[in-house]
PDB file of N, CA and C in Angstrom:
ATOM      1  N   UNK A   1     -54.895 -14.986 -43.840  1.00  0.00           N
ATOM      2  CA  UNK A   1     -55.788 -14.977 -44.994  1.00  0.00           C
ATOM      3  C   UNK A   1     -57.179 -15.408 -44.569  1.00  0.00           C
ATOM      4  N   UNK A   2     -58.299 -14.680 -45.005  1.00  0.00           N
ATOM      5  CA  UNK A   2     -59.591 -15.133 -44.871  1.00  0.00           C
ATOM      6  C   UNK A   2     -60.541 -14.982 -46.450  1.00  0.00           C
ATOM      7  N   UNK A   3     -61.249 -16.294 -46.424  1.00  0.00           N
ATOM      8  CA  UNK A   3     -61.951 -16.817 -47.298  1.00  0.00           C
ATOM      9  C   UNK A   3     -63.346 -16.706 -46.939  1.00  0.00           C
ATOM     10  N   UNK A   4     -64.175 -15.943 -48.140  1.00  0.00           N
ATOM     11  CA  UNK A   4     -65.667 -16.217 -47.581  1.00  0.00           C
ATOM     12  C   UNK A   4     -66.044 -17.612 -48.707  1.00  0.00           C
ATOM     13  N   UNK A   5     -66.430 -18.732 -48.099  1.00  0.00           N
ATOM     14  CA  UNK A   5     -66.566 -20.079 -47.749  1.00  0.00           C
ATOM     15  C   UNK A   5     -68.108 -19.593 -49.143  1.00  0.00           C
ATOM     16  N   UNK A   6     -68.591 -19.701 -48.547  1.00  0.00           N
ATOM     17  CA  UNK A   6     -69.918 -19.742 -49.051  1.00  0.00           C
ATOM     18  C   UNK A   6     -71.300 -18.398 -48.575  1.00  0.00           C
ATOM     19  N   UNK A   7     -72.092 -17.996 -49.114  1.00  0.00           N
ATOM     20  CA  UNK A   7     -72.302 -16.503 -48.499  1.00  0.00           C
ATOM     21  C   UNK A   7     -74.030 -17.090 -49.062  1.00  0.00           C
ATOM     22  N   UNK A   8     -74.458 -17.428 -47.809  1.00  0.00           N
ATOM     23  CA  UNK A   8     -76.410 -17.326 -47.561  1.00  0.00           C
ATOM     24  C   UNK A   8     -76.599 -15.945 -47.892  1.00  0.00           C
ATOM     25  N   UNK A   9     -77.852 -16.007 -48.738  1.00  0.00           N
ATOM     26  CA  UNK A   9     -78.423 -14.561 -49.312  1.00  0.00           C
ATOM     27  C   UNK A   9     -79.758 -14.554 -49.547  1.00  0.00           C
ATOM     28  N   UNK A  10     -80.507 -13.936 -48.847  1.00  0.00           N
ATOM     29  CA  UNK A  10     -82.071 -13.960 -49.181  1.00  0.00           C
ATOM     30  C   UNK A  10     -82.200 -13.543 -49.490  1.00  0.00           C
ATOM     31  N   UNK A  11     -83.932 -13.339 -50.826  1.00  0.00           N
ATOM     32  CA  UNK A  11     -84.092 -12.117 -51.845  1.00  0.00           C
ATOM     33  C   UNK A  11     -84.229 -11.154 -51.383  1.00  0.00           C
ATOM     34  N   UNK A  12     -84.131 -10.963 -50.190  1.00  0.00           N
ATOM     35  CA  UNK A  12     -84.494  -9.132 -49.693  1.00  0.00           C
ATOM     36  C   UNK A  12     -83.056  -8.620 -49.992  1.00  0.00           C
ATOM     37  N   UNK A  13     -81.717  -9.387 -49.930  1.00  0.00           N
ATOM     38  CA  UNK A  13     -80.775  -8.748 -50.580  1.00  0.00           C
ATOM     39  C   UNK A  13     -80.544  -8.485 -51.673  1.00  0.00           C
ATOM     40  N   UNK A  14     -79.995  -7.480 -52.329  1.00  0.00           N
ATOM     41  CA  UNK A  14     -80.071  -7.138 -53.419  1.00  0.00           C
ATOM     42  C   UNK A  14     -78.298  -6.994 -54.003  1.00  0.00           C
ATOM     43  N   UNK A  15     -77.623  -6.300 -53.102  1.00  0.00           N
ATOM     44  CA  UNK A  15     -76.686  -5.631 -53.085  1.00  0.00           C
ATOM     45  C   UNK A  15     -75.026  -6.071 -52.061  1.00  0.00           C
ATOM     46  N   UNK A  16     -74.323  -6.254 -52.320  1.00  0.00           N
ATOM     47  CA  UNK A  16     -73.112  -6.746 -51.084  1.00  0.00           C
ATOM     48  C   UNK A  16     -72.003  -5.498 -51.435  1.00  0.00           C
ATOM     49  N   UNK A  17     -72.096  -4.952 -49.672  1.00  0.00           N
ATOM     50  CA  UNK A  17     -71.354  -3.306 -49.801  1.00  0.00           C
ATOM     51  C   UNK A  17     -70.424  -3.864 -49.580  1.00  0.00           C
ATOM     52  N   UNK A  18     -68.898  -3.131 -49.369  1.00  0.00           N
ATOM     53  CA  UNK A  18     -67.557  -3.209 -49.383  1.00  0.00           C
ATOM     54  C   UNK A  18     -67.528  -3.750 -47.812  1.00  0.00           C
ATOM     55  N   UNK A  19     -68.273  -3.099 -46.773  1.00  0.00           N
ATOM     56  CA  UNK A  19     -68.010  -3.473 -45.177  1.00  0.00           C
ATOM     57  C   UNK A  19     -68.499  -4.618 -44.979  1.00  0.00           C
ATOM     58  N   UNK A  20     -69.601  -5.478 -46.359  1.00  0.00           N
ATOM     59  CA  UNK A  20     -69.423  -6.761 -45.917  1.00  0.00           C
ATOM     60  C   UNK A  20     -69.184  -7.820 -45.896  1.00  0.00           C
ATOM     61  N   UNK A  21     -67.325  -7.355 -46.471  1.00  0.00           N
ATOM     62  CA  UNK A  21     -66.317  -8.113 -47.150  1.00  0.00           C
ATOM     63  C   UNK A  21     -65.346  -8.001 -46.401  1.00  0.00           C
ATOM     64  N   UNK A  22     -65.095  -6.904 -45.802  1.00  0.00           N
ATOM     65  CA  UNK A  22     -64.116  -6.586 -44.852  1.00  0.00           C
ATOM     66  C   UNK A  22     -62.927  -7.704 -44.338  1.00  0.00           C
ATOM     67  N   UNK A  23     -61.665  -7.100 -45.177  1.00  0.00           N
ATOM     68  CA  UNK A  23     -60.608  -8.447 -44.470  1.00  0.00           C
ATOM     69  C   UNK A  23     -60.739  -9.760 -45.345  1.00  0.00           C
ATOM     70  N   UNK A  24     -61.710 -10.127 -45.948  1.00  0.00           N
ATOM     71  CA  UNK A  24     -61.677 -10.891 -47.012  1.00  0.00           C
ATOM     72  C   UNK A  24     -60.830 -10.876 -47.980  1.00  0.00           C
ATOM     73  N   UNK A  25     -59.600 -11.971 -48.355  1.00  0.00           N
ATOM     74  CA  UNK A  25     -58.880 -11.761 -49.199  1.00  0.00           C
ATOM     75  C   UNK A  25     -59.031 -12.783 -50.238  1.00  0.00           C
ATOM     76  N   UNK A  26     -59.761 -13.731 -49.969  1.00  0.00           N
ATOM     77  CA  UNK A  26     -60.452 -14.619 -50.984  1.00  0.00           C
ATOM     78  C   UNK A  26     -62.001 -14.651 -51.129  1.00  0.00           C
ATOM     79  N   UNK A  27     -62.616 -14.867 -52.389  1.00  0.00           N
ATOM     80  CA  UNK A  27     -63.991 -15.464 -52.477  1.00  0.00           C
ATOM     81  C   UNK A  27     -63.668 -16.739 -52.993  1.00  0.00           C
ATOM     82  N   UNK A  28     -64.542 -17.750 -51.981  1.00  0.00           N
ATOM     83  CA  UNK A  28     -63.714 -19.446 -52.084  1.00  0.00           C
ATOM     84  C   UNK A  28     -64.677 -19.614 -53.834  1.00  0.00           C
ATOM     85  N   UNK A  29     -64.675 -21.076 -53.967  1.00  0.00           N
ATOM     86  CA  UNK A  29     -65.268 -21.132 -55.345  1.00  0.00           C
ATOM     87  C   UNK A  29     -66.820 -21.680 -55.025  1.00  0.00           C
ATOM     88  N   UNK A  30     -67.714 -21.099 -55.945  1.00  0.00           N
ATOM     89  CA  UNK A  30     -69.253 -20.931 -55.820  1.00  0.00           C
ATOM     90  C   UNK A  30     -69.699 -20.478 -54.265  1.00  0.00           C
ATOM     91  N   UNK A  31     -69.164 -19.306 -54.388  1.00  0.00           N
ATOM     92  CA  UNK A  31     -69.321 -17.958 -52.913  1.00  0.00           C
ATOM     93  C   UNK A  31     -70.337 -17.877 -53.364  1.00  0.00           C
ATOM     94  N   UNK A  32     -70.770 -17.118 -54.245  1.00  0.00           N
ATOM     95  CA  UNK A  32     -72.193 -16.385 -54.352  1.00  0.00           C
ATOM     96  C   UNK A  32     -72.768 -17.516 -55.530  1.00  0.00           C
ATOM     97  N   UNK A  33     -72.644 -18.556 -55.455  1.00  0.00           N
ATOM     98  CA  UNK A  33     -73.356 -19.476 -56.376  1.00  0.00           C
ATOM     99  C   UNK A  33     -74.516 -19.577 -56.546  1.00  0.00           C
ATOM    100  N   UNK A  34     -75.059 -19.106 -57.608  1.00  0.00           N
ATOM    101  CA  UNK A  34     -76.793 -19.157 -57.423  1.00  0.00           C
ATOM    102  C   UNK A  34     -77.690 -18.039 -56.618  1.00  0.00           C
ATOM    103  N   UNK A  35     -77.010 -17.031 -56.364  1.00  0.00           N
ATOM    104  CA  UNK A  35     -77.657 -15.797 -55.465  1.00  0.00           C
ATOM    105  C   UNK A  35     -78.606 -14.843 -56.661  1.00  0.00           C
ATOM    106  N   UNK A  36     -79.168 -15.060 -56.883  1.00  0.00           N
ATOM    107  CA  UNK A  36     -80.118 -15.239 -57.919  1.00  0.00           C
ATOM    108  C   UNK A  36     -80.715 -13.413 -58.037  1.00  0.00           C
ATOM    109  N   UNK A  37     -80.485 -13.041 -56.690  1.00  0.00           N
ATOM    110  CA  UNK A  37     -81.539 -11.772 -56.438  1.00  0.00           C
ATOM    111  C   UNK A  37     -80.076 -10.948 -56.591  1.00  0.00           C
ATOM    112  N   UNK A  38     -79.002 -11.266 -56.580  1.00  0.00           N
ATOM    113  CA  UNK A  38     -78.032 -10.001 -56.075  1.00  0.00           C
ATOM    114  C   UNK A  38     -77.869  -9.246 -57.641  1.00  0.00           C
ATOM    115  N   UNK A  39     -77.839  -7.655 -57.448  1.00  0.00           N
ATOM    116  CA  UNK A  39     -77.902  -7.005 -58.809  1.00  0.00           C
ATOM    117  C   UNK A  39     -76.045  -6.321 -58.802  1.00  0.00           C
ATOM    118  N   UNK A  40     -75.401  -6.658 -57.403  1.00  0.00           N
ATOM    119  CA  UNK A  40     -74.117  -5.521 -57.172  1.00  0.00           C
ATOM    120  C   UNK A  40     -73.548  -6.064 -56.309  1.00  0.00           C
ATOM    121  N   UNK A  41     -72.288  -5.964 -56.686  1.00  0.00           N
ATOM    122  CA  UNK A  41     -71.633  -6.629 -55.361  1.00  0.00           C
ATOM    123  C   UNK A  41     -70.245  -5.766 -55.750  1.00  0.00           C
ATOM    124  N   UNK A  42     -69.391  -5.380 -54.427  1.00  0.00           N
ATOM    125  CA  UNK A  42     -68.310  -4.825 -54.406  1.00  0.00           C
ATOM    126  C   UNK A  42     -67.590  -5.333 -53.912  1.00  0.00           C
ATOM    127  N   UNK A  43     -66.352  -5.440 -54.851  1.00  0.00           N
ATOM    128  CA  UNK A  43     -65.246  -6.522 -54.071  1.00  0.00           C
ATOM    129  C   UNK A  43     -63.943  -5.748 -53.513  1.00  0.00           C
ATOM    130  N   UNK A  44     -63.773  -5.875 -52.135  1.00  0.00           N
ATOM    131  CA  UNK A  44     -62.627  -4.782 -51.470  1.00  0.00           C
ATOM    132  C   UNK A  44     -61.589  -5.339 -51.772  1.00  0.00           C
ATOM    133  N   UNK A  45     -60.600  -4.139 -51.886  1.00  0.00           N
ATOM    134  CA  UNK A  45     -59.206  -3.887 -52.501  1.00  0.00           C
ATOM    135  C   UNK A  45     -58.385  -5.319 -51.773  1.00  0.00           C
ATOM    136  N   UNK A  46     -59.048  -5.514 -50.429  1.00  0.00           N
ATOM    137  CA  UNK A  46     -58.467  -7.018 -50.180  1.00  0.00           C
ATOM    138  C   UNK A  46     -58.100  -8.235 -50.647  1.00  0.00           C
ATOM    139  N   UNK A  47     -59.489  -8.384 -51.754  1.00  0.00           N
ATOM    140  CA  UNK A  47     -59.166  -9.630 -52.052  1.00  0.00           C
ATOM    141  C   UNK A  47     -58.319 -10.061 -53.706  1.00  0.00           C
ATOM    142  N   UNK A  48     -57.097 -10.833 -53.493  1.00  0.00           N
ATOM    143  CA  UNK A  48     -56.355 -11.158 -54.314  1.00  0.00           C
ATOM    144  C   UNK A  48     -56.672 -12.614 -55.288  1.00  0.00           C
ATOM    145  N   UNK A  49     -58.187 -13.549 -54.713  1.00  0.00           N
ATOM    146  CA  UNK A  49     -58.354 -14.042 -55.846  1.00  0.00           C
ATOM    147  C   UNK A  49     -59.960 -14.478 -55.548  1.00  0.00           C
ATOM    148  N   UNK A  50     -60.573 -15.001 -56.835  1.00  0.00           N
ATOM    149  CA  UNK A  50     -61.887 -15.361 -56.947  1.00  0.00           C
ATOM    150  C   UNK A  50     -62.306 -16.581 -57.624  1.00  0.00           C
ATOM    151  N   UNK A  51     -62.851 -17.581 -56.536  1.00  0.00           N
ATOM    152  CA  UNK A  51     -62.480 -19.147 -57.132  1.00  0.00           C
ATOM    153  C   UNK A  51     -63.450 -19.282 -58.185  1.00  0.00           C
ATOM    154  N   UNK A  52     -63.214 -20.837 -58.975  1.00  0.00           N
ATOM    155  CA  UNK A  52     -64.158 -20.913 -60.207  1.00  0.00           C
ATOM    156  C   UNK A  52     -65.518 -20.957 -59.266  1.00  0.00           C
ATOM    157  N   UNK A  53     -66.303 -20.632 -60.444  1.00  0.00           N
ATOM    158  CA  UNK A  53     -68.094 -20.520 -60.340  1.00  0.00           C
ATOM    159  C   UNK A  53     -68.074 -19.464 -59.156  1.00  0.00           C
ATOM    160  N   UNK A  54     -67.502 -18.675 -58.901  1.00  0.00           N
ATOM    161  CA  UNK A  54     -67.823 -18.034 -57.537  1.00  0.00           C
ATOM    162  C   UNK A  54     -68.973 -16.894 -57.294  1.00  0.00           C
ATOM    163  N   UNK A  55     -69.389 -16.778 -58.314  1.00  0.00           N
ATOM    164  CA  UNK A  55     -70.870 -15.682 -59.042  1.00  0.00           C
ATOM    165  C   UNK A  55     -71.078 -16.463 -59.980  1.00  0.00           C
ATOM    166  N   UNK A  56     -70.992 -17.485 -60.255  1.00  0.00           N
ATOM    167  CA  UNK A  56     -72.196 -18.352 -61.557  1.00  0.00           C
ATOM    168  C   UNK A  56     -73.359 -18.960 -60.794  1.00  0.00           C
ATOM    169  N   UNK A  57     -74.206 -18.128 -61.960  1.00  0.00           N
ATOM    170  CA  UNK A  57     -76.058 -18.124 -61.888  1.00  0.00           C
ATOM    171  C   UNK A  57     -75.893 -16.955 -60.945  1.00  0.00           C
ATOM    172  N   UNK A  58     -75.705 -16.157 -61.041  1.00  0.00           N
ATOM    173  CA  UNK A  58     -76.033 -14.659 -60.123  1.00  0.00           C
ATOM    174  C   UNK A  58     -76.311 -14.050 -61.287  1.00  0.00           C
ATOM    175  N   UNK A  59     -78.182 -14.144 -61.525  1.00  0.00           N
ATOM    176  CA  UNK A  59     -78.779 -14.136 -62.895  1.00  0.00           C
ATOM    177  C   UNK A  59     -78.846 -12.686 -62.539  1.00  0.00           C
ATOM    178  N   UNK A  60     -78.656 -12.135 -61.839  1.00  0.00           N
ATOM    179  CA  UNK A  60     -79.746 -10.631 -61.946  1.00  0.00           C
ATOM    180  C   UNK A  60     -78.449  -9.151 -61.910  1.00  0.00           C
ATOM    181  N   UNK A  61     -77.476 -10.147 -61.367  1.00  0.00           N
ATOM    182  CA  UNK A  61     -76.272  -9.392 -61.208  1.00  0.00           C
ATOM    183  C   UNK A  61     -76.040  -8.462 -62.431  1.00  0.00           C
ATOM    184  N   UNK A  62     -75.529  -6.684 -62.068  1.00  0.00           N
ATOM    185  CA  UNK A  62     -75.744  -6.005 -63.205  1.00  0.00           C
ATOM    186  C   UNK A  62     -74.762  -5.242 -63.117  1.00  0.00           C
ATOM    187  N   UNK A  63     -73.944  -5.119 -61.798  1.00  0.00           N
ATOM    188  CA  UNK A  63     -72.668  -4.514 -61.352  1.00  0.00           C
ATOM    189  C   UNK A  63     -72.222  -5.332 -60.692  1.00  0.00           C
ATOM    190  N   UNK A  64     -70.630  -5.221 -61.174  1.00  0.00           N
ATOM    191  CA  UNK A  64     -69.323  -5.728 -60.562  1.00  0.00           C
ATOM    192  C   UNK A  64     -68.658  -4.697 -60.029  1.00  0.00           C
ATOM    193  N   UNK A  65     -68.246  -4.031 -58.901  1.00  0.00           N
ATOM    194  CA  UNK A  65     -67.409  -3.186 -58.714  1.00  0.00           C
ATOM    195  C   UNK A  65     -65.924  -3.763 -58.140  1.00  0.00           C
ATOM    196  N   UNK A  66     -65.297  -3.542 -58.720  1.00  0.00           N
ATOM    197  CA  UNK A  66     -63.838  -3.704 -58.033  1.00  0.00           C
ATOM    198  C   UNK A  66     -63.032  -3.329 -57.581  1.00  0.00           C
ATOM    199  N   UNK A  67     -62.438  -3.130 -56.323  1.00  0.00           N
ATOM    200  CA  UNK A  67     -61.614  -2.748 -55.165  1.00  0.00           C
ATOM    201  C   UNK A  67     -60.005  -2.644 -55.527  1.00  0.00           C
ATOM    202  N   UNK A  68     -59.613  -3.869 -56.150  1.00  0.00           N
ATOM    203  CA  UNK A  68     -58.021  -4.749 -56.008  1.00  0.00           C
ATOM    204  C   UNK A  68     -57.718  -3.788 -56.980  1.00  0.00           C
ATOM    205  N   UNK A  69     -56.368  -2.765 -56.884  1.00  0.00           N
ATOM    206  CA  UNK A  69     -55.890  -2.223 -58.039  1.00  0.00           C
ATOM    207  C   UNK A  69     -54.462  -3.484 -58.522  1.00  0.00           C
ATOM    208  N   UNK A  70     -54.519  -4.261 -58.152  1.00  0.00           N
ATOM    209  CA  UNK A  70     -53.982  -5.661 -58.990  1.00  0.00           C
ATOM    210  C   UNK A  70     -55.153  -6.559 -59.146  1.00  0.00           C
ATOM    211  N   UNK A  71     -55.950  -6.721 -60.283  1.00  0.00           N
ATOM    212  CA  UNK A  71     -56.831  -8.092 -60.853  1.00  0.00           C
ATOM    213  C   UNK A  71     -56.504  -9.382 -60.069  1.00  0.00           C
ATOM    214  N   UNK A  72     -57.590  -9.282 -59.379  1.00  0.00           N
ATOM    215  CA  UNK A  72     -57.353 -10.802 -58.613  1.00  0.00           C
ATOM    216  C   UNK A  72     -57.382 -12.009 -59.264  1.00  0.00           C
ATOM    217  N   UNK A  73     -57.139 -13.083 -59.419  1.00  0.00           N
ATOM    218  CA  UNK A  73     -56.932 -14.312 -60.087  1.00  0.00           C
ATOM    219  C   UNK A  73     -58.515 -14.669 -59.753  1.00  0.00           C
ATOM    220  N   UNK A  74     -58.911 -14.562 -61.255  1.00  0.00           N
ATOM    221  CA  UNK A  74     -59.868 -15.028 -61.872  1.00  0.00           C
ATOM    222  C   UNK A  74     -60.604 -17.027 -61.546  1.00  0.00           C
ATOM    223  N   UNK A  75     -61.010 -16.956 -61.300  1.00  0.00           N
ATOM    224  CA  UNK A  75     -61.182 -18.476 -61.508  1.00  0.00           C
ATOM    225  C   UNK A  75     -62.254 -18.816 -63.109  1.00  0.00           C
ATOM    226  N   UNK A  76     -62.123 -20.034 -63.359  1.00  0.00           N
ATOM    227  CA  UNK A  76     -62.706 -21.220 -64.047  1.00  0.00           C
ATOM    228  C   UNK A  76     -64.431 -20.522 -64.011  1.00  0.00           C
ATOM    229  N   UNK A  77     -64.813 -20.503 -65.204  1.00  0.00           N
ATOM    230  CA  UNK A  77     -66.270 -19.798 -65.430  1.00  0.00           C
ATOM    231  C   UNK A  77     -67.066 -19.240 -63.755  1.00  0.00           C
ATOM    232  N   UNK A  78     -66.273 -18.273 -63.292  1.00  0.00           N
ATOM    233  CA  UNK A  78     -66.750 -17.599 -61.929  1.00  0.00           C
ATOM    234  C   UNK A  78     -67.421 -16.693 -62.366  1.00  0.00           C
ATOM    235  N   UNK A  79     -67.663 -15.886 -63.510  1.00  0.00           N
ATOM    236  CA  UNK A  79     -68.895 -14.869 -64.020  1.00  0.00           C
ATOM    237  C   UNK A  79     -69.360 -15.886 -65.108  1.00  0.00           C
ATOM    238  N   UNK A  80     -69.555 -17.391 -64.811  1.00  0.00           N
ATOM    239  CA  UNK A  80     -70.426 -17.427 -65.357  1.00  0.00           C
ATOM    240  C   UNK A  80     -72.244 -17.425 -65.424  1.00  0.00           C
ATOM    241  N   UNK A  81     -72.907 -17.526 -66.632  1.00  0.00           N
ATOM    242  CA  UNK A  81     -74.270 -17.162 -66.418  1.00  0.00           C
ATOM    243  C   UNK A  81     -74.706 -15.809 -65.651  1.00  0.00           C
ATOM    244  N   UNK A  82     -73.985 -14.716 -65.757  1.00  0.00           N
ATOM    245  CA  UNK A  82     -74.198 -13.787 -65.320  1.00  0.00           C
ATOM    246  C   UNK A  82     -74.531 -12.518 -66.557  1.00  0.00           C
ATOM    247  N   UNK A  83     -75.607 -13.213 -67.315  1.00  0.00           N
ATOM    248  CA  UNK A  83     -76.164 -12.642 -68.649  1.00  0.00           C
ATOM    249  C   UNK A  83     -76.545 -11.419 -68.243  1.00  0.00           C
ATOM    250  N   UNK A  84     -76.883 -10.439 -67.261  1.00  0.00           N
ATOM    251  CA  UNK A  84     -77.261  -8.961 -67.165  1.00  0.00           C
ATOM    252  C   UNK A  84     -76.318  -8.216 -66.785  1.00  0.00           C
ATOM    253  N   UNK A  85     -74.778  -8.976 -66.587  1.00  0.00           N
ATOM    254  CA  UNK A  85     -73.655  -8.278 -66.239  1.00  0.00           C
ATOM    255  C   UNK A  85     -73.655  -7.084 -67.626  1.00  0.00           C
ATOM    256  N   UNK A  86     -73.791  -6.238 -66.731  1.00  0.00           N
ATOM    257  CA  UNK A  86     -73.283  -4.701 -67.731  1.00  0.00           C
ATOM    258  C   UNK A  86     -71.806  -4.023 -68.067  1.00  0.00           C
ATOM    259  N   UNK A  87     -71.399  -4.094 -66.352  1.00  0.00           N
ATOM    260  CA  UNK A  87     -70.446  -3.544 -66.322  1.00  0.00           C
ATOM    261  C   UNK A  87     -69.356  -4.047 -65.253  1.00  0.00           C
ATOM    262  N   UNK A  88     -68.513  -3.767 -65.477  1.00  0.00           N
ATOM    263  CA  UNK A  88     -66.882  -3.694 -64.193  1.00  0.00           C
ATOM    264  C   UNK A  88     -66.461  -2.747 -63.917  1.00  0.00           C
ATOM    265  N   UNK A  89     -66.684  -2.417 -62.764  1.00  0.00           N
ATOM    266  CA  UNK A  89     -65.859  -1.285 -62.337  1.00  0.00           C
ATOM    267  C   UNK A  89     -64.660  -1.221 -61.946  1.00  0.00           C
ATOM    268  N   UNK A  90     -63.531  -1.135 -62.360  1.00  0.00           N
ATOM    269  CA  UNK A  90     -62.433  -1.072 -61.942  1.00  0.00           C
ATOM    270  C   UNK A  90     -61.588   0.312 -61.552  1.00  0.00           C
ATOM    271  N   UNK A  91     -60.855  -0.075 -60.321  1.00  0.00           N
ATOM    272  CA  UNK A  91     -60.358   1.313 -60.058  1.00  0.00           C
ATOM    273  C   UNK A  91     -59.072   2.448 -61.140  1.00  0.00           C
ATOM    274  N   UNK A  92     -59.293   3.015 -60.818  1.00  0.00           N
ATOM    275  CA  UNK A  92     -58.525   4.491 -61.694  1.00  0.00           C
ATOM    276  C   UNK A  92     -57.305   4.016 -62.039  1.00  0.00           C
ATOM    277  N   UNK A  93     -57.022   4.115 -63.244  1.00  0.00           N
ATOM    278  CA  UNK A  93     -55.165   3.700 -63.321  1.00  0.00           C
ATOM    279  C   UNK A  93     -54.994   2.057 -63.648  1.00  0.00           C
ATOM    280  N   UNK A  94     -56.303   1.191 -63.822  1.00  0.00           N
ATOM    281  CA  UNK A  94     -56.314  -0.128 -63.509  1.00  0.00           C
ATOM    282  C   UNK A  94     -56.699  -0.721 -64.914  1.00  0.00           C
ATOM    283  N   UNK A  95     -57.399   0.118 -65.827  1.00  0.00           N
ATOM    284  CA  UNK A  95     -58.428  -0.364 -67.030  1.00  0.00           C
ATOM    285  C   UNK A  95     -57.894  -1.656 -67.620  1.00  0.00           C
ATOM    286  N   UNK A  96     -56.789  -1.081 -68.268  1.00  0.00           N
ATOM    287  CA  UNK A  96     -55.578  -1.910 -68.976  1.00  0.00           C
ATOM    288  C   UNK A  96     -55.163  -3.436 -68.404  1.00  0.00           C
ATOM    289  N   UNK A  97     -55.070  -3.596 -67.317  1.00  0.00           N
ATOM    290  CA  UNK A  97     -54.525  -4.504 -66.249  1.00  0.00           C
ATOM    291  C   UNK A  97     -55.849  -5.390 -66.146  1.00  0.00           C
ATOM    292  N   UNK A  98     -56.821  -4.807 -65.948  1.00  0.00           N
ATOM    293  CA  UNK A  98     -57.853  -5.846 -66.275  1.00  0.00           C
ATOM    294  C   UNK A  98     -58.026  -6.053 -67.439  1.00  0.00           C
ATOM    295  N   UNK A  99     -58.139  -5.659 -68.144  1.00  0.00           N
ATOM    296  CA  UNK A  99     -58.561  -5.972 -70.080  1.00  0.00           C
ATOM    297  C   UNK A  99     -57.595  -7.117 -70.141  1.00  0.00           C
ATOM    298  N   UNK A 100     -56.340  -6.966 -69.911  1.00  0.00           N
ATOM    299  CA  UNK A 100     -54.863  -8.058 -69.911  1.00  0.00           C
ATOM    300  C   UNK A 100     -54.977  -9.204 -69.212  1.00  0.00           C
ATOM    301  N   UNK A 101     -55.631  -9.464 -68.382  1.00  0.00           N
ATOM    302  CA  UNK A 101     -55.175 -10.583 -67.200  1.00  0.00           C
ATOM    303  C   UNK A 101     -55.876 -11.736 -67.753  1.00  0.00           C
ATOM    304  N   UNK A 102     -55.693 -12.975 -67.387  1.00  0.00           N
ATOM    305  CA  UNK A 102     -56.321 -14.002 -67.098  1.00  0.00           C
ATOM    306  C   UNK A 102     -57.825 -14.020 -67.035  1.00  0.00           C
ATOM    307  N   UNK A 103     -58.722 -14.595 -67.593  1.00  0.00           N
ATOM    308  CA  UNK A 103     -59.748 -14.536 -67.099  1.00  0.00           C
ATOM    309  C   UNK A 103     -60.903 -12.872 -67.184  1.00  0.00           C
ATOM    310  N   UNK A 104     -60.435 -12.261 -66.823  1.00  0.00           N
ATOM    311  CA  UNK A 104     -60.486 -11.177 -67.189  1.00  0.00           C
ATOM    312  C   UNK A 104     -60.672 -10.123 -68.558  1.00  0.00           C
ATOM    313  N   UNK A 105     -59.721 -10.235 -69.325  1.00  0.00           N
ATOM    314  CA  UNK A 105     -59.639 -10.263 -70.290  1.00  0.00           C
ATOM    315  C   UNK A 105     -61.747 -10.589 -71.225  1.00  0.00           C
ATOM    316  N   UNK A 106     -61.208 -11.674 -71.154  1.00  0.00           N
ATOM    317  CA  UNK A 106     -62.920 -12.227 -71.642  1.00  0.00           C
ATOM    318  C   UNK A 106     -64.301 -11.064 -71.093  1.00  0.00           C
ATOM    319  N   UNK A 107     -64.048 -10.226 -70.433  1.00  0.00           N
ATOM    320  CA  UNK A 107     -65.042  -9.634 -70.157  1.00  0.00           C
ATOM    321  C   UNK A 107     -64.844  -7.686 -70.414  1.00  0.00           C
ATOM    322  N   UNK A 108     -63.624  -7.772 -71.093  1.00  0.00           N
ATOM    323  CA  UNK A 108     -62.964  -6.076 -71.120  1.00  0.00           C
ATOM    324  C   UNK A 108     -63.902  -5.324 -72.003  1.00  0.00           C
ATOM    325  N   UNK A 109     -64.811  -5.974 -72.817  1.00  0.00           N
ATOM    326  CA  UNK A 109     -65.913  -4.773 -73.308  1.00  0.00           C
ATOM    327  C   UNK A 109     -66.887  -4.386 -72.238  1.00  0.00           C
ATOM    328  N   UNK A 110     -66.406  -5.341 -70.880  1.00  0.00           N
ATOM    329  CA  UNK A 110     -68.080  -4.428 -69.705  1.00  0.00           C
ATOM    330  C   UNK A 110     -67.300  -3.476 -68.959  1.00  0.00           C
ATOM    331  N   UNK A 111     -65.843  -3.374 -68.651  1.00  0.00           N
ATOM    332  CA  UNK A 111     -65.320  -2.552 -68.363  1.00  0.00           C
ATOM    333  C   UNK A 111     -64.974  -1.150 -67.967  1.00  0.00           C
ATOM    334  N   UNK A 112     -64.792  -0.640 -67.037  1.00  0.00           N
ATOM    335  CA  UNK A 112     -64.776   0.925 -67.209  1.00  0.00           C
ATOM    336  C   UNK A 112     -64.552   1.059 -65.923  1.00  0.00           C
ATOM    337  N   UNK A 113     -63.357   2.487 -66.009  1.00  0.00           N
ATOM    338  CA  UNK A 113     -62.741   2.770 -64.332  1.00  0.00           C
ATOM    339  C   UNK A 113     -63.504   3.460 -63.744  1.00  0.00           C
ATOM    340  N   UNK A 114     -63.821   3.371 -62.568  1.00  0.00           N
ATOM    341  CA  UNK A 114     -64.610   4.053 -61.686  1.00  0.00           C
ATOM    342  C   UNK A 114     -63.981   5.539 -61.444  1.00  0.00           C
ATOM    343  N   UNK A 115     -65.274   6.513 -61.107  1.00  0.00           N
ATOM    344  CA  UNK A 115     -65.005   7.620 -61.233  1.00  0.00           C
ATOM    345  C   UNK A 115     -64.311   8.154 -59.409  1.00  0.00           C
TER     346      UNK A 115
END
């Protein structure tokens, strides 16, 4: 199992692609804490959970894309303060399963399966 610990991000980033998650099967708690500039981040089908605060204050954040066709375990206000969150992308066949889960649930009106 590998955990990304904590993830340095300068404002020239904007965006976190799938390759640079790779093998990651956890985001520890307050990973992207405070990454203030990130608008997208994609989380690979790897990872099975996401600790509390782990994107709270990721003010600018506007896409969630999601990888895991099982909903990873949510943590403790981990989208929180993420007021420009629009949407979730979740994969095909998955909608339901996220709307249902833990944590999750609380956010099923930003929802929608990826094409």
């Amino acid at each position: 199992n590998l955990e990304l610990v904590r993830a340095r991000i300068d404002g020239s980033i904007k965006e976190v692609p799938p390759e640079a998650l790779l093998g990651i099967t956890s985001i520890g708690p307050y990973a992207f804490y405070n990454c203030v500039y990130l608008t997208s981040i994609t989380v690979p089908n790897t990872v099975t959970s996401i600790g509390e605060h782990a994107f709270d204050y990721c003010s600018a954040l506007t896409s969630l894309i999601m990888r895991p066709t099982t909903p990873p375990t949510l943590g403790e206000s981990a989208l929180a303060y993420t007021n420009k969150l629009e949407k979730i992308y979740v994969p095909q066949g998955t909608l339901s399963a996220y709307q249902n889960a833990d944590g999750w649930k609380d956010y099923k009106d930003k929802m929608e399966e990826s094409q």
